[in-house]
Protein backbone atom coordinates (compact mmCIF):
# COMPACT_ATOMS: atom_id res chain seq x y z
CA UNK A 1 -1.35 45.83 -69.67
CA UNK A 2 -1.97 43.26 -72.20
CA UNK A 3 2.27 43.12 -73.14
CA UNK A 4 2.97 42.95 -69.46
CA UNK A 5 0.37 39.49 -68.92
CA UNK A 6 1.78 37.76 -71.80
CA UNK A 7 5.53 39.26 -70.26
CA UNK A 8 3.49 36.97 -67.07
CA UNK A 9 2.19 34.16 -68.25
CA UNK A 10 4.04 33.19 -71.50
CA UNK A 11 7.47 32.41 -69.74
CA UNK A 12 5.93 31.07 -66.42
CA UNK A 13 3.93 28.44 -68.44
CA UNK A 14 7.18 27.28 -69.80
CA UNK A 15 8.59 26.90 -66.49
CA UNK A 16 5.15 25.56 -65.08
CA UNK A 17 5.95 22.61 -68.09
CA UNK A 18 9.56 22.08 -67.54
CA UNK A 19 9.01 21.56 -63.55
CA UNK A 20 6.03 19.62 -63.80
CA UNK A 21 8.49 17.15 -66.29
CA UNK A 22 11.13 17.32 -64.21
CA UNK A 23 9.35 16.49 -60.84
CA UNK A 24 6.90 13.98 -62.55
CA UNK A 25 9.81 12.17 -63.85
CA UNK A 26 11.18 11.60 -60.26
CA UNK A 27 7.91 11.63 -58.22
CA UNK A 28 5.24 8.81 -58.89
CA UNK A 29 1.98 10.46 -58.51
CA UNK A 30 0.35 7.37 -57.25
CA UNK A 31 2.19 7.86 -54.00
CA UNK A 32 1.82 11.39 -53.62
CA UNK A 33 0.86 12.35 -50.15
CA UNK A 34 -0.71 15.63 -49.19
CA UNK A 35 -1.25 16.62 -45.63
CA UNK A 36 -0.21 13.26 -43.98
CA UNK A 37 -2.92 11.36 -46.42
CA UNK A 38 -2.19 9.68 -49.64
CA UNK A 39 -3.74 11.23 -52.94
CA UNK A 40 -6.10 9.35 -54.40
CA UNK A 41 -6.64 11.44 -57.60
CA UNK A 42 -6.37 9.41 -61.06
CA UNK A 43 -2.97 10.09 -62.43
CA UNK A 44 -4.12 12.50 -65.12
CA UNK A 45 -5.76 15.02 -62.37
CA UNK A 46 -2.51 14.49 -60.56
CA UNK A 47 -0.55 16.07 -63.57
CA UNK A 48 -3.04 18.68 -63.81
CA UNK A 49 -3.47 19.71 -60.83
CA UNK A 50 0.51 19.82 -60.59
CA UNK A 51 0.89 21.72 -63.49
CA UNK A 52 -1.46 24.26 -62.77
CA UNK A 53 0.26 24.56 -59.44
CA UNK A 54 3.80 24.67 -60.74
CA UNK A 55 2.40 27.22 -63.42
CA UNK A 56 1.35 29.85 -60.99
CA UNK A 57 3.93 29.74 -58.48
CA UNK A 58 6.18 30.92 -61.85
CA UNK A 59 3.08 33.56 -62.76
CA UNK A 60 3.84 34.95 -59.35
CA UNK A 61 7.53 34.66 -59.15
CA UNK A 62 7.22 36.28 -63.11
CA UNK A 63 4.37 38.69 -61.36
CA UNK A 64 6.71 40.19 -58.91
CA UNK A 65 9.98 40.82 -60.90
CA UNK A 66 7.23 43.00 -63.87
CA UNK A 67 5.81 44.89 -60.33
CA UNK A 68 9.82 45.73 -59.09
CA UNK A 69 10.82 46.92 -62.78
CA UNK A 70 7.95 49.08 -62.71
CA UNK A 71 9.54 52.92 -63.43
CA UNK A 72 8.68 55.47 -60.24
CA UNK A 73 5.82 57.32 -63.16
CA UNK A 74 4.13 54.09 -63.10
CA UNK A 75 3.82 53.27 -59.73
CA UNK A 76 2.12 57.04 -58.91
CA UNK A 77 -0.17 56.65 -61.66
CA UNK A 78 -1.81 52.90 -60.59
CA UNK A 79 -3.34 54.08 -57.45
């Protein structure tokens, strides 16, 4: 269990990093709008808040493709 979180979480942070860069570096977060209404956050809870988003939409992207390799002897024995 432990091999298969890190299999997770390691690679998905990377990608959480590398999109957060790559959208903060085209996006100002100052005129971020969410739901019709501008964000007023401070910029450093913007970048947080952004990275821990972009971080688990790769944890669950990561998440699924460990849960469809899983081998037919594994999938009996987790219910």
């Amino acid at each position: 269990m432990g091999k298969r979180l890190m299999w997770i979480l390691w690679p998905s942070f990377i990608v959480g990093g590398i999109a957060e860069a790559v959208f903060f570096t085209l996006i100002d977060p100052q005129e971020l709008y969410l739901l019709g209404e501008p964000v007023h956050w401070s910029p450093t809870a913007v970048y947080s808040v952004g990275f821990f988003m972009f971080w688990l939409i790769a944890a669950a992207s990561s998440a699924f493709t460990c849960f469809l390799q899983r081998t037919t002897s594994e999938g009996e024995g987790a219910g």
